[in-house]
C-alpha atoms as a PDB file:
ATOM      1  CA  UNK A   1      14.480 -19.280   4.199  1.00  0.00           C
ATOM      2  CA  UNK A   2      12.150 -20.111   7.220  1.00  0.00           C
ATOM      3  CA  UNK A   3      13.766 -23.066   9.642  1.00  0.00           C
ATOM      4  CA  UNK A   4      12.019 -25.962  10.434  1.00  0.00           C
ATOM      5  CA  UNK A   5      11.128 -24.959  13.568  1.00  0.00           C
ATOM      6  CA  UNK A   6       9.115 -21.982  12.153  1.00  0.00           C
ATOM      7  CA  UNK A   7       7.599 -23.844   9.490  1.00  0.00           C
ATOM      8  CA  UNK A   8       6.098 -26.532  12.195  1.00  0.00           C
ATOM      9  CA  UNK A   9       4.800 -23.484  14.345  1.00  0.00           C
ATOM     10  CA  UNK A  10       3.294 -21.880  10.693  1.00  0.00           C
ATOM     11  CA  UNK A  11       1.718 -25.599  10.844  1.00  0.00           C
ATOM     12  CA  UNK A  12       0.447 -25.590  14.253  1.00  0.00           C
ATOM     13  CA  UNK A  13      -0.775 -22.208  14.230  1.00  0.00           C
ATOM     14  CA  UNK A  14      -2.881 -22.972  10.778  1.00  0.00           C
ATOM     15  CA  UNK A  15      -4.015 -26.111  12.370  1.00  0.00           C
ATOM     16  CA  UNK A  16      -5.716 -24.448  14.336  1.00  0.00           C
ATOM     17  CA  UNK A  17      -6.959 -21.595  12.381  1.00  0.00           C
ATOM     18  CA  UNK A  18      -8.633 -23.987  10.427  1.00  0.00           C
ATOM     19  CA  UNK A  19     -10.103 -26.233  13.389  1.00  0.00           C
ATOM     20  CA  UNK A  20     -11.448 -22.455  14.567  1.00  0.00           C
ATOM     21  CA  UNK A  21     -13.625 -23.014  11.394  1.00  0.00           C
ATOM     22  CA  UNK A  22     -15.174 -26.065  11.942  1.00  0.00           C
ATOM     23  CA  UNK A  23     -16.784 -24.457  15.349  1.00  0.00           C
ATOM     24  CA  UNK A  24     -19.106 -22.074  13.673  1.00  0.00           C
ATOM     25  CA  UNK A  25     -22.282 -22.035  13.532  1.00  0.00           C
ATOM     26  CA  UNK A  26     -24.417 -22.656  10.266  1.00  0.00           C
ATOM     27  CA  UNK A  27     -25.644 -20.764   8.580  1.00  0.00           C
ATOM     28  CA  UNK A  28     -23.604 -18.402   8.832  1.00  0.00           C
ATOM     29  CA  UNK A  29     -24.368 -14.480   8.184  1.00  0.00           C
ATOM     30  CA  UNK A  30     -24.078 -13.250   5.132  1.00  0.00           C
ATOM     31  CA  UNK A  31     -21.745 -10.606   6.482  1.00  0.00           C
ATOM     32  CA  UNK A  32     -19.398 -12.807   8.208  1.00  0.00           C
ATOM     33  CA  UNK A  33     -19.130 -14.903   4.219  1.00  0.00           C
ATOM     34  CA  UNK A  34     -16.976 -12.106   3.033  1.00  0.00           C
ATOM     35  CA  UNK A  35     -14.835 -12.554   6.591  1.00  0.00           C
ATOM     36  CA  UNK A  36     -14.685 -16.199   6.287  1.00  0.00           C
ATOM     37  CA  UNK A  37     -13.487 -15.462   2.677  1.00  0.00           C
ATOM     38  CA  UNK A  38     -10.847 -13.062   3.423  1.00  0.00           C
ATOM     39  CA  UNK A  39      -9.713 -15.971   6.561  1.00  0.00           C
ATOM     40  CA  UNK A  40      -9.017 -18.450   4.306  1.00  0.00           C
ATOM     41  CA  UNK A  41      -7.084 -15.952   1.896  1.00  0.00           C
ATOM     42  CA  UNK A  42      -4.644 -14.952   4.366  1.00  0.00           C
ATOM     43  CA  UNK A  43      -4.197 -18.900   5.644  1.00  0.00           C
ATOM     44  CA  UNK A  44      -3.420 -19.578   1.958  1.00  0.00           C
ATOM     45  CA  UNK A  45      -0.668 -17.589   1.824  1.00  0.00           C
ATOM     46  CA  UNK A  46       0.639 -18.138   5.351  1.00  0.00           C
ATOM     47  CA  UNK A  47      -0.595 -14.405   6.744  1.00  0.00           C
ATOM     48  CA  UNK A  48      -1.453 -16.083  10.499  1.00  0.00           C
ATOM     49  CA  UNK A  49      -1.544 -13.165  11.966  1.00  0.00           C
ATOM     50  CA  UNK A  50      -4.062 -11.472   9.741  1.00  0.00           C
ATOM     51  CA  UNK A  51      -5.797 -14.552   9.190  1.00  0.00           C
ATOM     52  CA  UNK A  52      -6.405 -14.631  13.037  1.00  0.00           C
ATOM     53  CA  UNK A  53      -7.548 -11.051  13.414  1.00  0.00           C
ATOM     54  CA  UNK A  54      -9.959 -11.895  10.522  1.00  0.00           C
ATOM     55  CA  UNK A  55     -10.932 -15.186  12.728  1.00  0.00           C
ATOM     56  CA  UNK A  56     -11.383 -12.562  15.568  1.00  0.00           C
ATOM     57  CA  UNK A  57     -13.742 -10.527  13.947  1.00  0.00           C
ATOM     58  CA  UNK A  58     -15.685 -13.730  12.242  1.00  0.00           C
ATOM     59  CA  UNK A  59     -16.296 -15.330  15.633  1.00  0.00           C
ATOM     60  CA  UNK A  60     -17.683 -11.696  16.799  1.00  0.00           C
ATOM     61  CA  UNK A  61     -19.975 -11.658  14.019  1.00  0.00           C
ATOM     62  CA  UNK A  62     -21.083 -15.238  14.574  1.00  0.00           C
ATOM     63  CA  UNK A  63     -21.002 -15.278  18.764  1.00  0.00           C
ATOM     64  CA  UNK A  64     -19.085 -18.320  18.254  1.00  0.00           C
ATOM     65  CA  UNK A  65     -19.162 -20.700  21.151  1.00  0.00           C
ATOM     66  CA  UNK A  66     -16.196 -21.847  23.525  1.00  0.00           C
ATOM     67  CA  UNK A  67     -14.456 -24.341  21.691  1.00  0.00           C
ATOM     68  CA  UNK A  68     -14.056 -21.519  18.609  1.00  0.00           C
ATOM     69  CA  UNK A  69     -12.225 -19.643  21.043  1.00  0.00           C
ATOM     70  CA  UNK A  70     -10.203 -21.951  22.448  1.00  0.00           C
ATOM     71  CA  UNK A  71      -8.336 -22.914  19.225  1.00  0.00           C
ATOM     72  CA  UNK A  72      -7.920 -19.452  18.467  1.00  0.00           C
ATOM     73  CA  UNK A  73      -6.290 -18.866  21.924  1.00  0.00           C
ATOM     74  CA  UNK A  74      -4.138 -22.006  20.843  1.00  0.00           C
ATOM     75  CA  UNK A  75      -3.074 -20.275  17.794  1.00  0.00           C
ATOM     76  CA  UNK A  76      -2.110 -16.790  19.218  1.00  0.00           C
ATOM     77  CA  UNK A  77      -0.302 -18.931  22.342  1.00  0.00           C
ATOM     78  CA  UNK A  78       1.544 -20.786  19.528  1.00  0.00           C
ATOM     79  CA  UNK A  79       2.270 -17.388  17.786  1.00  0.00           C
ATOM     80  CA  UNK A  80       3.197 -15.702  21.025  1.00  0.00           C
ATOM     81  CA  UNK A  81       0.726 -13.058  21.268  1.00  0.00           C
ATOM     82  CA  UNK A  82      -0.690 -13.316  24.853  1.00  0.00           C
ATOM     83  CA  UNK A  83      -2.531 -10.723  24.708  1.00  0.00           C
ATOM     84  CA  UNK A  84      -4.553 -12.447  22.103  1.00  0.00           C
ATOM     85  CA  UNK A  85      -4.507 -15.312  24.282  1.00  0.00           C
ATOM     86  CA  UNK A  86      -6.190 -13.732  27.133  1.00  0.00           C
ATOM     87  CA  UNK A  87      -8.350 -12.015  24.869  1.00  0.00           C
ATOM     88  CA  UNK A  88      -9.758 -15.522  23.708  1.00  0.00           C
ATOM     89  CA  UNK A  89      -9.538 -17.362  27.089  1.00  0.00           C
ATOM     90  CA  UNK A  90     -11.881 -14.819  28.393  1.00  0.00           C
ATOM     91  CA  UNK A  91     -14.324 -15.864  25.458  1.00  0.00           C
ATOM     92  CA  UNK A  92     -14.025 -19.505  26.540  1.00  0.00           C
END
C-alpha cells in the first residue's frame, strides 16, 4: 500500500500533468489527438511516468510554448527525474 507521502507526490505530479494540458494550443493536430488520448489514459490509472513521456512527445508534436514546459519540468522534478527536468527547462 502506497504511504501518504507517495500518494501526495502521485497528486502533485498529476497536477501538473494535467495543468501541462491546459497550455496547448487549439486546435490541436490530428496526430497529437491519439497522444493526448493515450496521456490521459496513463494519468487515469496513475502511470506518471508514461503519461509524461506521452506529454513529451504531445508538446513536440504541438511546439508547445514555455509555460507547457515548465509544468512538465515540475512534474519530472517532483518525480525525480532530472534529466527530464533539464530536458524541459531547456524548452522553457
Amino acid at each position: 500500500m502506497a504511504t501518504q507521502d507517495l500518494r501526495s507526490s502521485w497528486a502533485i505530479t498529476s497536477r501538473h500533468l494535467i495543468a501541462s494540458k491546459g497550455h496547448l494550443p487549439s486546435p490541436l493536430p490530428n496526430e497529437a489527438l491519439d497522444v493526448l488520448h493515450q496521456m490521459d489514459e496513463f494519468l487515469n490509472h496513475n502511470e506518471l511516468g508514461l503519461a509524461l513521456e506521452e506529454a513529451e512527445f504531445l508538446g513536440n508534436l504541438c511546439h508547445s510554448p514555455p509555460a507547457f514546459w515548465a509544468e512538465l519540468q515540475r512534474a519530472a522534478e517532483n518525480m525525480g527525474l532530472s534529466e527530464a527536468s533539464s530536458r524541459f527547462a531547456a524548452r522553457q
